[in-house]
Protein backbone atom coordinates (compact mmCIF):
# COMPACT_ATOMS: atom_id res chain seq x y z
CA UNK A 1 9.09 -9.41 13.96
CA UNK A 2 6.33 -11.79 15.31
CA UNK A 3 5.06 -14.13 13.31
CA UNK A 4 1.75 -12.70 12.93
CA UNK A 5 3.08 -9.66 11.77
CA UNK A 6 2.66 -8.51 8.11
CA UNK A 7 5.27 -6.35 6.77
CA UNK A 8 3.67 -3.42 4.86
CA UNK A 9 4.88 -0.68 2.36
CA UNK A 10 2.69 2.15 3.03
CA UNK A 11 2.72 4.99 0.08
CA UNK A 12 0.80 8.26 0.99
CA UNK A 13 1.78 12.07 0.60
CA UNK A 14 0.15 13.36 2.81
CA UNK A 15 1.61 13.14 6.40
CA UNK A 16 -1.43 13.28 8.84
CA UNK A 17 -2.45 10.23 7.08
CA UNK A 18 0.52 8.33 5.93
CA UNK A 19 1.43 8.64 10.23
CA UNK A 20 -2.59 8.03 11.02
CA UNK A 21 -2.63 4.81 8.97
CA UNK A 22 1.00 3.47 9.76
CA UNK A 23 -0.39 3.84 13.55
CA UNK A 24 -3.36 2.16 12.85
CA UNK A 25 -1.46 -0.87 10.80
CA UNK A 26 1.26 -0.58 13.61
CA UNK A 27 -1.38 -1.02 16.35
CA UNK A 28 -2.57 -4.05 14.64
CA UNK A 29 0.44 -6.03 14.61
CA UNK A 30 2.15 -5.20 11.04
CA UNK A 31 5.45 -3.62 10.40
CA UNK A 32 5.03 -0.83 8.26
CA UNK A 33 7.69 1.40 6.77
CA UNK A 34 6.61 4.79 5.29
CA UNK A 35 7.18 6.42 1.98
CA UNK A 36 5.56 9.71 0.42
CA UNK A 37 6.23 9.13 -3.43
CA UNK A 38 6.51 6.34 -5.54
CA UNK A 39 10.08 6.91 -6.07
CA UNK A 40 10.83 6.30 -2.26
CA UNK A 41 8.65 3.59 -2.61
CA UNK A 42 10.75 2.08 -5.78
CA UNK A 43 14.14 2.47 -4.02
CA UNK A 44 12.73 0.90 -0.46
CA UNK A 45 11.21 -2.40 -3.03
CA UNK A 46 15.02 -2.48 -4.23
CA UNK A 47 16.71 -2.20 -1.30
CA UNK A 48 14.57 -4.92 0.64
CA UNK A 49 13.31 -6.55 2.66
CA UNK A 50 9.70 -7.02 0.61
CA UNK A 51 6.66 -6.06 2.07
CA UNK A 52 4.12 -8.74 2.01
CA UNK A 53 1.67 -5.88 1.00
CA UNK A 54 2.10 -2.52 -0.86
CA UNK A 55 -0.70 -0.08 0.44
CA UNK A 56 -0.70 2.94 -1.97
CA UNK A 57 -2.92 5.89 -2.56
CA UNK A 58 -3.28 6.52 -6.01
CA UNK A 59 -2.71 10.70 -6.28
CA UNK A 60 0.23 10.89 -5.12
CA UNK A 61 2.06 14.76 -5.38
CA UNK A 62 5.22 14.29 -6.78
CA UNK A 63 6.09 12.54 -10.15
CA UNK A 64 4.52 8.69 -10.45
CA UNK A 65 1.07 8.09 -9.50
CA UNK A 66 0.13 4.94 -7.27
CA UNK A 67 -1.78 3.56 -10.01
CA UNK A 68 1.92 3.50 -11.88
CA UNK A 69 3.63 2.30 -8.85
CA UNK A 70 1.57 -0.57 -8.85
CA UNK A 71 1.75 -2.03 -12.08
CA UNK A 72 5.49 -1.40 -11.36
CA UNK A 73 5.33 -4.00 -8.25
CA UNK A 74 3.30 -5.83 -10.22
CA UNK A 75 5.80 -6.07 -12.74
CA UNK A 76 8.93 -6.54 -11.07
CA UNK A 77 7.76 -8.12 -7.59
CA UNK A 78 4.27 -10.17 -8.31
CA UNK A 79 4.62 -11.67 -4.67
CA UNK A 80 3.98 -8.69 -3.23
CA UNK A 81 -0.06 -8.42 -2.81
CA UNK A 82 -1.11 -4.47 -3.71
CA UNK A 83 -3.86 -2.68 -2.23
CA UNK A 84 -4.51 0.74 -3.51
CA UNK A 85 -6.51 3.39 -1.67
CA UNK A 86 -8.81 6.89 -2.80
CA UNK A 87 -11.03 9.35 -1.26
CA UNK A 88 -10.95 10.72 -4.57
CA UNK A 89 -10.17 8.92 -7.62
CA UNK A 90 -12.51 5.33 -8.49
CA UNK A 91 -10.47 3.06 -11.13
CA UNK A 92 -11.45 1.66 -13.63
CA UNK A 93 -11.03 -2.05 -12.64
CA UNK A 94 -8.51 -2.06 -16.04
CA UNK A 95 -6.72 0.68 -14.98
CA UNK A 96 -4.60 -1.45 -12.10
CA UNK A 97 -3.29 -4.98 -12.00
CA UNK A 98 -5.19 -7.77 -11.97
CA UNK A 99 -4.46 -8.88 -8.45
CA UNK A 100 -4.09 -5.33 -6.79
CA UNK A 101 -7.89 -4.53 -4.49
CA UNK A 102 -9.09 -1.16 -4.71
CA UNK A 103 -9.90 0.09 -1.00
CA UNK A 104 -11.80 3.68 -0.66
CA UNK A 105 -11.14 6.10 2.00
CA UNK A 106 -12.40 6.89 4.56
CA UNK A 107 -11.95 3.40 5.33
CA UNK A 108 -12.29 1.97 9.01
CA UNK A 109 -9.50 0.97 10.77
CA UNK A 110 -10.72 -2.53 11.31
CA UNK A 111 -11.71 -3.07 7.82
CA UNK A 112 -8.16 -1.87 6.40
CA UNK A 113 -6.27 -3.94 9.05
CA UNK A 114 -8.17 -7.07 8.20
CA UNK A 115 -7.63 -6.47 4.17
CA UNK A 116 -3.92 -6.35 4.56
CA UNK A 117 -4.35 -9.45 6.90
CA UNK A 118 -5.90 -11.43 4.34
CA UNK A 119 -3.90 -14.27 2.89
CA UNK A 120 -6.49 -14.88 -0.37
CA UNK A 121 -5.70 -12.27 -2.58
């Protein structure tokens, strides 16, 4: 890993974008390993390393939501920045944790890339 790569959880169910995004993170410099459910994301959190960033849609098909994965992380790993993504769904800001961003899709790949790049959040 290079030093200006940022290790990245990406959560999303559906596999032409979970493998579009990881390419576009990937292309960017960050190391990104892929999960489809919250429940893969939960056991890849346990058994570690920890992403710097959790990147998580929030309807997610099977079981927890992203929404609930977050305040999970949130919970249990508050180091780990969270960034959660919709085309469809628009939180309420009280409906995720305080220091997760809400990111809507379509997003550009620049503009993703440089969110999980930030270091302020």
């Amino acid at each position: 890993m290079s030093e200006s790569s940022v290790p990245i959880l990406l959560v999303e169910d559906d596999p032409l974008v979970l493998d579009t995004t990881a390419e576009l993170l990937s292309d960017g410099g960050c190391e990104v390993r892929r999960c489809c459910n919250a429940d893969e994301a939960l056991a890849a959190l346990h058994e570690g390393p920890l992403p710097a960033v959790l990147v998580t849609d929030i309807s997610l098909a099977s079981g927890r939501s992203g929404l609930d994965l977050a305040r999970m992380v949130a919970e249990r790993w508050p180091q780990v920045r969270l960034l959660i993504v919709s085309g469809a769904a628009r939180p309420q800001r009280e409906d995720y944790p305080e220091q997760a961003l809400f990111f809507t899709k379509p997003y550009a790949g620049g503009a993703l890339l440089a969110m999980v790049k930030r270091q302020d959040w």
